[in-house]
C-alpha atoms as a PDB file:
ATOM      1  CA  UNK A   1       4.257   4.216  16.713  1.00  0.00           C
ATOM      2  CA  UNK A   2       2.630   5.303  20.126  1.00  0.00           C
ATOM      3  CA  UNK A   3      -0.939   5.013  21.498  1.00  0.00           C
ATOM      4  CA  UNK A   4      -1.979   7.919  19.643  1.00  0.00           C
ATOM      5  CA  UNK A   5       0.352   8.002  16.674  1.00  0.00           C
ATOM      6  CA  UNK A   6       1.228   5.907  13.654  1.00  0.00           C
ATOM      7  CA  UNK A   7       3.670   7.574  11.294  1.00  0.00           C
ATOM      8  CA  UNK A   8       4.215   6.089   7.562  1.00  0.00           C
ATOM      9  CA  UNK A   9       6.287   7.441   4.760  1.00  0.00           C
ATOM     10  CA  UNK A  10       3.452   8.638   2.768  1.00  0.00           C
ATOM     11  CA  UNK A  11       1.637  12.162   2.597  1.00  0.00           C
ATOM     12  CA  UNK A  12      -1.797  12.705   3.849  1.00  0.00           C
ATOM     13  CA  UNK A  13      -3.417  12.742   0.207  1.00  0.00           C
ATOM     14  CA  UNK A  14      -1.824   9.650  -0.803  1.00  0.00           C
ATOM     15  CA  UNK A  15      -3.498   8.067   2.287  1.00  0.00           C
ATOM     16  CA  UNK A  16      -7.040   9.717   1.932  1.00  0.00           C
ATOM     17  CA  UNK A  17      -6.912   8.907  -1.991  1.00  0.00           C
ATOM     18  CA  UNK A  18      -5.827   5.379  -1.498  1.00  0.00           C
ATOM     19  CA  UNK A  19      -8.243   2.563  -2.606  1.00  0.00           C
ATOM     20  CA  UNK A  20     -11.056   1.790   0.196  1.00  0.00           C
ATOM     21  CA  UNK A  21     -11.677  -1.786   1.938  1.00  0.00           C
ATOM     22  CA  UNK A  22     -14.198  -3.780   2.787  1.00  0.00           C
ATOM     23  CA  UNK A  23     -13.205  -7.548   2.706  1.00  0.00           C
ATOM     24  CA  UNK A  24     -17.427  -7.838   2.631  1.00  0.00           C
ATOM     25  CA  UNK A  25     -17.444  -5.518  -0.705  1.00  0.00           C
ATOM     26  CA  UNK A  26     -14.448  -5.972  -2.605  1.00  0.00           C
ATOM     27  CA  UNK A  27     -12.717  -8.296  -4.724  1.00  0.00           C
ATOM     28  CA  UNK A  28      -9.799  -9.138  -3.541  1.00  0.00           C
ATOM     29  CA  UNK A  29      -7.543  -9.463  -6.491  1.00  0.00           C
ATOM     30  CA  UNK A  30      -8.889  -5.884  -8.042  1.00  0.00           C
ATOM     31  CA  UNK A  31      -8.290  -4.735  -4.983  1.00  0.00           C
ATOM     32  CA  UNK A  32      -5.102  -5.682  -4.266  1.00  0.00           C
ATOM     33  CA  UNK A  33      -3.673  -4.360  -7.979  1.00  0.00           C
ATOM     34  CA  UNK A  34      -5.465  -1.153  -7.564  1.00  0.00           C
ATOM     35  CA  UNK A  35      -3.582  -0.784  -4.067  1.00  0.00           C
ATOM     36  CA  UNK A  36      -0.247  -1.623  -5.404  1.00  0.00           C
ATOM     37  CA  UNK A  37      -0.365   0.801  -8.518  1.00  0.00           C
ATOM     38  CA  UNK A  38      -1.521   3.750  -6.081  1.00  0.00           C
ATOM     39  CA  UNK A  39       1.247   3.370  -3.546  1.00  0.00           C
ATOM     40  CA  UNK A  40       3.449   2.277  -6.998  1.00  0.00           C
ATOM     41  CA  UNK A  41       4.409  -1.052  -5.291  1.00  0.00           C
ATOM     42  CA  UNK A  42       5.215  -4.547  -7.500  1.00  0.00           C
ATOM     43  CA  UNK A  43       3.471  -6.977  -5.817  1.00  0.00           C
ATOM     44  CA  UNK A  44       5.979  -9.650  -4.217  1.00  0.00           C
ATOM     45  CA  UNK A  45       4.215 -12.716  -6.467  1.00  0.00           C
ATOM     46  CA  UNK A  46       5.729 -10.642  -9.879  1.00  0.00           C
ATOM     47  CA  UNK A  47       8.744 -12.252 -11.019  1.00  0.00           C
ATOM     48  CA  UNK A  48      11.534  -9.828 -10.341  1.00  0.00           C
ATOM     49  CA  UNK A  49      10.138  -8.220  -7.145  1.00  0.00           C
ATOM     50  CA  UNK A  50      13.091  -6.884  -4.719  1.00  0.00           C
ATOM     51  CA  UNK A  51      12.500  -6.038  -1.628  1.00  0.00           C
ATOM     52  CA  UNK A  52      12.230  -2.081  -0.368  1.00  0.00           C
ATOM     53  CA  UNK A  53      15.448  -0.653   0.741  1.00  0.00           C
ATOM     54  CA  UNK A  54      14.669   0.165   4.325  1.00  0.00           C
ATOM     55  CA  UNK A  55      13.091   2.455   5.833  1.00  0.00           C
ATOM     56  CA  UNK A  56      11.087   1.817   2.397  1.00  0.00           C
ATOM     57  CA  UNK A  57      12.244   5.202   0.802  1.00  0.00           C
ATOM     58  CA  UNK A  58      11.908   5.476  -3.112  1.00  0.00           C
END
């Protein structure tokens, strides 16, 4: 990460397709499942969730 840079492990479409936010427009429990099946996460509160290997690669 730098001023000007912010690199993730994800491609540019995944990141322009990914569900929007606005914590004034959204509710945040359909949010939060919708954002977890597009980046194909289990959300932590899911019995059985393990943590990422790092750096997070699948």
């Amino acid at each position: 990460m730098t001023e000007d840079q912010v690199r993730i492990h994800r491609t540019r479409d995944q990141v322009v397709d990914a569900p929007e936010y606005d914590p004034e427009l959204v509710q945040q429990d359909e949010y939060y499942d919708r954002l977890h099946a597009h980046y194909d996460y289990r959300p932590f509160w899911i019995p059985g969730y393990a943590y990422p290997r790092w750096p997070y690669l699948r």
